[in-house]
Protein backbone atom coordinates (compact mmCIF):
# COMPACT_ATOMS: atom_id res chain seq x y z
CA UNK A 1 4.15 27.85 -11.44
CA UNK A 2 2.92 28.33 -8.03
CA UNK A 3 0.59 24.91 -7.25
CA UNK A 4 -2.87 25.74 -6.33
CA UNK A 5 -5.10 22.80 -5.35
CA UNK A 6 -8.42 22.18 -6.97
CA UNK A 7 -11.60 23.25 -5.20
CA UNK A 8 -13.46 20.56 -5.57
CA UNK A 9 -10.63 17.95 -4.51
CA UNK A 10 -12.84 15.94 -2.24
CA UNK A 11 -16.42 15.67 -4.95
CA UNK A 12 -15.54 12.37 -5.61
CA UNK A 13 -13.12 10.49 -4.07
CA UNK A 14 -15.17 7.91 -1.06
CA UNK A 15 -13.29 8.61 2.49
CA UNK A 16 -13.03 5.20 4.91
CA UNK A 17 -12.67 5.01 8.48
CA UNK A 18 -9.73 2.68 9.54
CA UNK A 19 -10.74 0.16 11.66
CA UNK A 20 -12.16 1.59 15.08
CA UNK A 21 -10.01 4.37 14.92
CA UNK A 22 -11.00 8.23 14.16
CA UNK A 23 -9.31 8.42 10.86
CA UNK A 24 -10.11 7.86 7.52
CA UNK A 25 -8.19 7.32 4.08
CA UNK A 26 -9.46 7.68 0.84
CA UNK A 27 -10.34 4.43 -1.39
CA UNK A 28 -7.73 4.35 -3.42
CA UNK A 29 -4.16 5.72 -2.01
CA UNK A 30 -0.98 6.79 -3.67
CA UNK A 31 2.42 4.49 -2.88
CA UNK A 32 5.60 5.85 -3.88
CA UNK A 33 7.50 2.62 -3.95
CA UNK A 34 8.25 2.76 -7.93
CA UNK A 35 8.36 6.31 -10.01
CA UNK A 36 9.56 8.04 -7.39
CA UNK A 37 13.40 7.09 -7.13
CA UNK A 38 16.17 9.15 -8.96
CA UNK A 39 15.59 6.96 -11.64
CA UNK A 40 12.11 8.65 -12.75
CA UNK A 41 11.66 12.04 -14.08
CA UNK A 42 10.90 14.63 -11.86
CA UNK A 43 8.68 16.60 -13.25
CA UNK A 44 6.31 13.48 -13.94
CA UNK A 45 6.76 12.54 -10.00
CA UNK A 46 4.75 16.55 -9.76
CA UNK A 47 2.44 15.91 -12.26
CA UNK A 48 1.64 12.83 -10.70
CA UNK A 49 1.34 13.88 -7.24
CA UNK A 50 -0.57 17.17 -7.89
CA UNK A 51 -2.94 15.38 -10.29
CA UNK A 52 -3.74 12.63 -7.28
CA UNK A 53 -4.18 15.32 -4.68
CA UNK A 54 -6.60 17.35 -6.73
CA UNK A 55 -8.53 14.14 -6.87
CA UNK A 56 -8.62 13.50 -3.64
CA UNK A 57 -6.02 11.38 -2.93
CA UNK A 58 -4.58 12.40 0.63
CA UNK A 59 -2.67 9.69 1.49
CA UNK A 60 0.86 8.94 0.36
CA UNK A 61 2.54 5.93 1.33
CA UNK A 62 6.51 5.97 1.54
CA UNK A 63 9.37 3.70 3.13
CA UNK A 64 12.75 4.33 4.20
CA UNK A 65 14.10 2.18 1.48
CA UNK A 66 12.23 3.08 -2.05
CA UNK A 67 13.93 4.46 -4.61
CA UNK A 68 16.50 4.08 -6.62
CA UNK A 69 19.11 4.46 -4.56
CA UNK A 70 17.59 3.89 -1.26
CA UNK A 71 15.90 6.98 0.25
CA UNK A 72 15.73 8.67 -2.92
CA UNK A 73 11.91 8.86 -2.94
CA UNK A 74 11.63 10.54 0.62
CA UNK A 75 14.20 12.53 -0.54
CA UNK A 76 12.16 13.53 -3.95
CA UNK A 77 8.41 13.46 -1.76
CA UNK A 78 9.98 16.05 0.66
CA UNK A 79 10.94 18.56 -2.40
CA UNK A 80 7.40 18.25 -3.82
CA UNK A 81 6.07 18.63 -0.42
CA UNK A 82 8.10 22.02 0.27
CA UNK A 83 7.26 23.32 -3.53
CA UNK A 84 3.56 22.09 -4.13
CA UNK A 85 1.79 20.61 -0.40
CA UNK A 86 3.16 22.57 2.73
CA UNK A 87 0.37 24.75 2.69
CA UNK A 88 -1.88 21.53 2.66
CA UNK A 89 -0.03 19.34 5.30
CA UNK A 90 -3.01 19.14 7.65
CA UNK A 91 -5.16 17.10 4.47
CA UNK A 92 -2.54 14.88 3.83
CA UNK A 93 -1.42 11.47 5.52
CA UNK A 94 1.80 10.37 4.62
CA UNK A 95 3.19 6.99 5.88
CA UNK A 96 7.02 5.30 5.96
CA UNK A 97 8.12 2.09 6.94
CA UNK A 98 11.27 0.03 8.59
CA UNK A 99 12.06 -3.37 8.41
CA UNK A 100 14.27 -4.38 5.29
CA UNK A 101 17.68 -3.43 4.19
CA UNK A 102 18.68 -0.12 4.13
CA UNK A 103 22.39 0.56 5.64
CA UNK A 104 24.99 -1.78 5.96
CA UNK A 105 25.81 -3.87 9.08
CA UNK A 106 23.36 -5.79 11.72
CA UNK A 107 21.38 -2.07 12.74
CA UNK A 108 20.19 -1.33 9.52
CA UNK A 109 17.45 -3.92 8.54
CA UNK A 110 14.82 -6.06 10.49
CA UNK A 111 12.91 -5.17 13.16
CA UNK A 112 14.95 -4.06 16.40
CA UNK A 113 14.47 -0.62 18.21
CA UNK A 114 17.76 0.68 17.50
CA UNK A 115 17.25 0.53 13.66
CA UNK A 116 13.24 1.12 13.64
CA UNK A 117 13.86 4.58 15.35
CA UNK A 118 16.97 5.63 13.76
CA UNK A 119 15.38 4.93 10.25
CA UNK A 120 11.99 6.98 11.41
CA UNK A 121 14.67 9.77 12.16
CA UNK A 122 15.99 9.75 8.64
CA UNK A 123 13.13 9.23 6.96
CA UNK A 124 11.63 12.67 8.71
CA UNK A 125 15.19 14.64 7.81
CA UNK A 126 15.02 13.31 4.47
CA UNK A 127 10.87 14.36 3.86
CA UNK A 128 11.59 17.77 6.06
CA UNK A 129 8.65 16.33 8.51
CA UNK A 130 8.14 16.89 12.60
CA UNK A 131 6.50 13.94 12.06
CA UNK A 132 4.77 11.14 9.73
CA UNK A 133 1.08 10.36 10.08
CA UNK A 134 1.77 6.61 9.91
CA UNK A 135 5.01 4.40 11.04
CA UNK A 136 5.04 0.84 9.76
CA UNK A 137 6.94 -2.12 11.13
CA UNK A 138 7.71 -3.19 7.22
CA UNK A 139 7.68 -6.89 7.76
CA UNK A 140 7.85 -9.43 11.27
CA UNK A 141 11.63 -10.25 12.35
CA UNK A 142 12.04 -13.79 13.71
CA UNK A 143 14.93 -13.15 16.00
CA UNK A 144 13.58 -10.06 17.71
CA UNK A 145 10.51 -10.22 20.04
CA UNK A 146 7.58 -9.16 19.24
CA UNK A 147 7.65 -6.57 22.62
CA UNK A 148 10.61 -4.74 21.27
CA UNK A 149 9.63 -3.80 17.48
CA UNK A 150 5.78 -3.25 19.12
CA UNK A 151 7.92 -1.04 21.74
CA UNK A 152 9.89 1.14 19.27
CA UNK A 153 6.43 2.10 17.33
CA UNK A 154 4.90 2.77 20.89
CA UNK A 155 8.03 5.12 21.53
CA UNK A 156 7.90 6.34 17.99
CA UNK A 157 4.30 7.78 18.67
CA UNK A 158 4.81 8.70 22.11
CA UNK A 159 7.33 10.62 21.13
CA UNK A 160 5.52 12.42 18.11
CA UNK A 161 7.37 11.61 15.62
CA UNK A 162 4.45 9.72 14.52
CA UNK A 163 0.52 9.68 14.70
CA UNK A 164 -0.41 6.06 14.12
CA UNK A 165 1.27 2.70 14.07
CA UNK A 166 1.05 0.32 11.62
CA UNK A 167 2.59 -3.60 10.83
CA UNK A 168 3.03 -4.77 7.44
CA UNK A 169 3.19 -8.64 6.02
CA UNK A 170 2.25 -10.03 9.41
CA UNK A 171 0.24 -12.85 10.06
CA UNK A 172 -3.00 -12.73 11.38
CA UNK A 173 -1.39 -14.62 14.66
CA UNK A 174 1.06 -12.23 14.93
CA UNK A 175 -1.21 -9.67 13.71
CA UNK A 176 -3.49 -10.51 16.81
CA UNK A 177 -0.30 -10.60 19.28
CA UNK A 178 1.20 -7.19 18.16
CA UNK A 179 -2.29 -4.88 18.65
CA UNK A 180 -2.04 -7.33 22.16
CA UNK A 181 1.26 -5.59 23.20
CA UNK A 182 1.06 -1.96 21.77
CA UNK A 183 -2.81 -2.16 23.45
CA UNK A 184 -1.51 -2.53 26.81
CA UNK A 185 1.27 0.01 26.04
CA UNK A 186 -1.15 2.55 25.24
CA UNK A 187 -0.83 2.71 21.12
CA UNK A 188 -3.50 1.05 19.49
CA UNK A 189 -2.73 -1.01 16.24
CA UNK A 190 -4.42 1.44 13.99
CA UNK A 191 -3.65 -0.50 10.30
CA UNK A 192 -2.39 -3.23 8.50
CA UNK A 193 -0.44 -3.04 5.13
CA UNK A 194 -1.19 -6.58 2.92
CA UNK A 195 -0.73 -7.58 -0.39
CA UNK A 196 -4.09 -8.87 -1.84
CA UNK A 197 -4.90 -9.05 -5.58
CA UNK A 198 -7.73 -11.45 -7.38
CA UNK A 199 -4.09 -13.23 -7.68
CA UNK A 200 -2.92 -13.21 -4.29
CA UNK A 201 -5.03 -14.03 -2.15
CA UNK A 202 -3.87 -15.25 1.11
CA UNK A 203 -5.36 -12.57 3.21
CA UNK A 204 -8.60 -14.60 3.16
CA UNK A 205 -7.14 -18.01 4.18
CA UNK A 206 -6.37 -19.45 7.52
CA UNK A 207 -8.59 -19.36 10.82
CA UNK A 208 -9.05 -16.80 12.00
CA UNK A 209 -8.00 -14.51 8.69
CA UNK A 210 -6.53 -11.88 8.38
CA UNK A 211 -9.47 -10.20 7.88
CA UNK A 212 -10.99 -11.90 10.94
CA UNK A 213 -7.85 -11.27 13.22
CA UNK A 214 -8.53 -6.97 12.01
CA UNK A 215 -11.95 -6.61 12.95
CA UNK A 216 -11.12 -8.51 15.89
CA UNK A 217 -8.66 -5.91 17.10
CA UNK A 218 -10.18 -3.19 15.46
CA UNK A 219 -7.36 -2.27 12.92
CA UNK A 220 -7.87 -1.75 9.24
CA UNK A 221 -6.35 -2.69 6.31
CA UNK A 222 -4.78 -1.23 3.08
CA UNK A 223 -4.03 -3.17 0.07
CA UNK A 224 -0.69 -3.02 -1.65
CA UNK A 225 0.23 -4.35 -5.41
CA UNK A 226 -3.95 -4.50 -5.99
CA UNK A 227 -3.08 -4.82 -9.55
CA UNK A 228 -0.93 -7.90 -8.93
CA UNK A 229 2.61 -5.45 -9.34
CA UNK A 230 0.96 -5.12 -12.96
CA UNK A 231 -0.04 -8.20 -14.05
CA UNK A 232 -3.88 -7.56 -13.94
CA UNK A 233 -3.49 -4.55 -16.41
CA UNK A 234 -3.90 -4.48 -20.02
CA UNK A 235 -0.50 -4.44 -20.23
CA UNK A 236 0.28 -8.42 -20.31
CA UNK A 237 -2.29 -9.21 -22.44
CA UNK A 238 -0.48 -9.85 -25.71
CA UNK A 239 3.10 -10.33 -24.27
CA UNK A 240 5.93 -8.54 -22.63
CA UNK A 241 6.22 -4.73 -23.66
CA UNK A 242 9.95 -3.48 -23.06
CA UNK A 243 8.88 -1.11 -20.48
CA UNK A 244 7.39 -3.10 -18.34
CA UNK A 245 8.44 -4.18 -14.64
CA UNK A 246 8.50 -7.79 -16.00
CA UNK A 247 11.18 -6.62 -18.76
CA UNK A 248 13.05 -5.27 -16.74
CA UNK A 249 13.02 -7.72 -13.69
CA UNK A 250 11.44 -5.45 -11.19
CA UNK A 251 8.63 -6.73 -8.56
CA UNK A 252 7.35 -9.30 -11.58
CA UNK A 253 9.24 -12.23 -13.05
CA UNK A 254 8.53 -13.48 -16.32
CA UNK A 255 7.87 -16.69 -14.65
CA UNK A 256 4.88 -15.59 -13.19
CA UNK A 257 3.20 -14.86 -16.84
CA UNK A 258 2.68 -18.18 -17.01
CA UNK A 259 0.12 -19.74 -19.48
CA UNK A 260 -2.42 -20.16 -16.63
CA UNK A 261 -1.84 -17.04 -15.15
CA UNK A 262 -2.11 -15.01 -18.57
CA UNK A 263 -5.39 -16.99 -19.42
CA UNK A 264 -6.69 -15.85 -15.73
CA UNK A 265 -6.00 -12.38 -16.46
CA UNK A 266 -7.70 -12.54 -19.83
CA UNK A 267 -10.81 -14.11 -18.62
CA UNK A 268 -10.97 -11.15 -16.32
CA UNK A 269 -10.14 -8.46 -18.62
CA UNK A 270 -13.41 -9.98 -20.29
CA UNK A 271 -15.21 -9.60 -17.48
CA UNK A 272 -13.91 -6.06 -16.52
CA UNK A 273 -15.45 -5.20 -20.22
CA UNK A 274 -18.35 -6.06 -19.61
CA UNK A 275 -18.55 -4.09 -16.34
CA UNK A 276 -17.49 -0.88 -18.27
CA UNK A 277 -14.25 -1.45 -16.25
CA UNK A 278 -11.06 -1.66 -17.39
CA UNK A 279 -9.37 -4.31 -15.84
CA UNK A 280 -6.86 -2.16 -13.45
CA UNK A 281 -10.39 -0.39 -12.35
CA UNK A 282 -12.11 -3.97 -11.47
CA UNK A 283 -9.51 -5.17 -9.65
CA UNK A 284 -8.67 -2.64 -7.54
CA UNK A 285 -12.75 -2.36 -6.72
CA UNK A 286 -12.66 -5.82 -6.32
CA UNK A 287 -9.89 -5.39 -3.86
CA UNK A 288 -12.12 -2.48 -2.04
CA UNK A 289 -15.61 -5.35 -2.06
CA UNK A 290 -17.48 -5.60 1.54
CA UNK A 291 -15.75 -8.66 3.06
CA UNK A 292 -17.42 -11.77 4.67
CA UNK A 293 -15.32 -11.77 7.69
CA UNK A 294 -15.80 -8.34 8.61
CA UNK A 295 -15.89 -4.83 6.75
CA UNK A 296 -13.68 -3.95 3.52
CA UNK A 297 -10.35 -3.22 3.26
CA UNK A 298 -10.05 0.41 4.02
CA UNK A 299 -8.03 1.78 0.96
CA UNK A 300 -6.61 0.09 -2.30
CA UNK A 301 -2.45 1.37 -2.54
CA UNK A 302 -1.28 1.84 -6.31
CA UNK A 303 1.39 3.04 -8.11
CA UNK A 304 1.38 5.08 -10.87
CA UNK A 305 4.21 5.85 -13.76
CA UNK A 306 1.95 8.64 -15.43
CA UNK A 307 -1.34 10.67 -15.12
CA UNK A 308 -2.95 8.57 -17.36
CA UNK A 309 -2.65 5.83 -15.50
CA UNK A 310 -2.95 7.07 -12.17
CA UNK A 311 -6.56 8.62 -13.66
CA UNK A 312 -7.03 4.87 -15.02
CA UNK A 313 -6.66 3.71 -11.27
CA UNK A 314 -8.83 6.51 -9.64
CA UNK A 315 -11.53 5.52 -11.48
CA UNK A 316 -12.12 2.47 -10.23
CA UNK A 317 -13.90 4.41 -7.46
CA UNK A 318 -17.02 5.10 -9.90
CA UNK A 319 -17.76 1.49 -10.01
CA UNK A 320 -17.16 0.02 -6.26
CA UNK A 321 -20.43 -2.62 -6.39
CA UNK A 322 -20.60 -6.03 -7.72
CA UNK A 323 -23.80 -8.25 -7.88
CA UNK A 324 -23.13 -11.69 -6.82
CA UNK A 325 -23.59 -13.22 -10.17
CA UNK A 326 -20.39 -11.02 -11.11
CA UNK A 327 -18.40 -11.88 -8.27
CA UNK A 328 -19.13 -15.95 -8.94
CA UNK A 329 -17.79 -15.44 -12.36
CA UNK A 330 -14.51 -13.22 -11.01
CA UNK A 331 -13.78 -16.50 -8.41
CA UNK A 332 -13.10 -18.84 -11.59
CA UNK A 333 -9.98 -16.78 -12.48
CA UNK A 334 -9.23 -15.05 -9.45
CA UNK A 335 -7.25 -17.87 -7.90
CA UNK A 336 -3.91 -17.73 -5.93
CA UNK A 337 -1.37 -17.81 -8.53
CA UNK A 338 1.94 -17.81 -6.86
CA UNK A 339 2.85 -14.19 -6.96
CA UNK A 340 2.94 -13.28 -3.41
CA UNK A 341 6.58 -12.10 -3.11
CA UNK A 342 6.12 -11.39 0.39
CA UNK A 343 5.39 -15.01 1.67
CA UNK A 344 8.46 -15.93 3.24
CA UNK A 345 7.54 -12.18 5.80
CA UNK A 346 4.45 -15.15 7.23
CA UNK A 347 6.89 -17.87 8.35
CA UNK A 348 9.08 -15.26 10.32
């Protein structure tokens, strides 16, 4: 059946502007890195994207690598988008990143120009795109300047084969240096891709922040793994269900549901309750809270394996305030828990 997007698609979903720039992103944002491989049913991967587009959900985040096998969910994203969103290209923003493994030999991972530009060129054949909205440096490489992966997303918008650049996993030093070098090429630094959870926390350490470092350059920020790659769901609650990522080894260890960590999450699942929350819904509004250092991060990235719980997710953006009584209670569970599996990306 021919797709026909709802009407009222943008009611309720809030729209941000990123950074200083002149585009926004809606809260909460769809990222393809699980569900979307050759692994995952196709027909859910539809129902899934049609269901987060008709509630407002215009950005879809992508990298050159997700799957299973690699490329697999570009691959899958471009079908959908010829079937079901071609006619509604111009409301969409779809991002795709470089910077870990993807072919073998020394020009398919890290940061240099040679591989950052020949994976953008892939990534567009495999999505049937002129062009992505958003190119990522995926994480810093220590053995390549700075000036050369910066250079590669100056050339990669410059040459229109994308809108915006973006870094991901940088920190806020380097963070600060990159916007530096694409400013005086002539690209602003238009985002910043973090992980930051109630569990993970490190985007609020250090001086200046990460936070700091953005609205000092006038970048934004979205959040991946908000729900702490699934460990501040229900789902952990009362041990490890056979489906889950942890079961399976995927993105969460069963290391990290340690005794302390699983009492954290409990104490705020109680405290989602009593918000009328469920817990995936307070943390990823938590996630989206004004911050001290400058303005909020822009939009909250999550995954979804189903409609259900991608509706689960949305509807965090129904309850986006806290009073400070109820963020004083949240900061006596939400502590850094090591979870971050992205740490090592800081010391490059």
């Amino acid at each position: 059946m021919t797709y026909i997007a709802a009407e009222n698609r943008y009611d309720s979903m809030p729209y941000r502007r990123v950074g200083r720039s002149g585009l926004q992103l809606p809260a909460v944002s769809l990222g393809l890195w699980h569900n979307f491989g050759d692994d995952k049913n196709f027909e859910t991967q539809r129902a899934i994207l049609r269901r987060a587009f008709d509630l407002g959900v215009t950005h879809f985040d992508l990298a050159n690598n997700y799957g299973p096998p690699y490329g697999s969910a570009e691959t899958n994203f471009g079908r959908h988008l010829k079937d079901d969103f071609r006619p509604y290209r111009d409301e969409l923003v779809i991002s795709s990143k470089a910077g870990y493994d993807m072919w073998p030999g020394p020009y398919g991972n890290w940061g240099s120009r040679k591989y950052l530009l020949a994976s953008l060129d892939q990534s567009l054949e495999r999505m049937g795109l002129d062009y992505v909205d958003i190119f990522y440096s995926h994480r810093p490489d220590p053995e390549t300047p700075l000036e050369e992966t910066m250079g590669a997303l100056d050339t990669a918008v410059r040459s229109g084969r994308a809108l915006y650049a973006g870094i991901s996993s940088y920190s806020p030093e380097k963070t600060v240096e990159s916007a530096r070098i694409l400013r005086e090429m002539g690209t602003p630094l238009l985002i910043h891709q973090p992980s930051y959870s109630m569990l993970n926390r490190w985007v609020e350490q250090g001086d200046p922040n990460l936070f700091a470092a953005l609205e000092e350059v006038g970048a934004g920020s979205i959040a991946f793994s908000p729900l702490a790659q699934g460990l501040l769901t229900s789902k952990y609650l009362n041990g490890v269900p056979g489906d889950s990522r942890a079961a399976a080894g995927k993105s969460l260890a069963k290391s990290q549901l340690s005794e302390d960590n699983l009492r954290r999450v409990r104490g705020l699942n109680e405290l989602a309750e009593s918000r009328g929350q469920t817990l995936a819904q307070m943390a990823i509004a938590w996630v989206l809270r004004p911050q001290s250092a400058g303005s909020a991060v822009t939009s909250a990235l999550v995954g979804a394996s189903s409609v259900r719980q991608l509706e689960d997710s949305l509807a965090a953006v129904n309850r986006l305030n806290f009073t400070p009584g109820e963020l004083a209670a949240i900061d006596e569970y939400a502590v850094d828990s090591n979870i971050n599996l992205w740490a090592a990306a800081l010391d490059a």
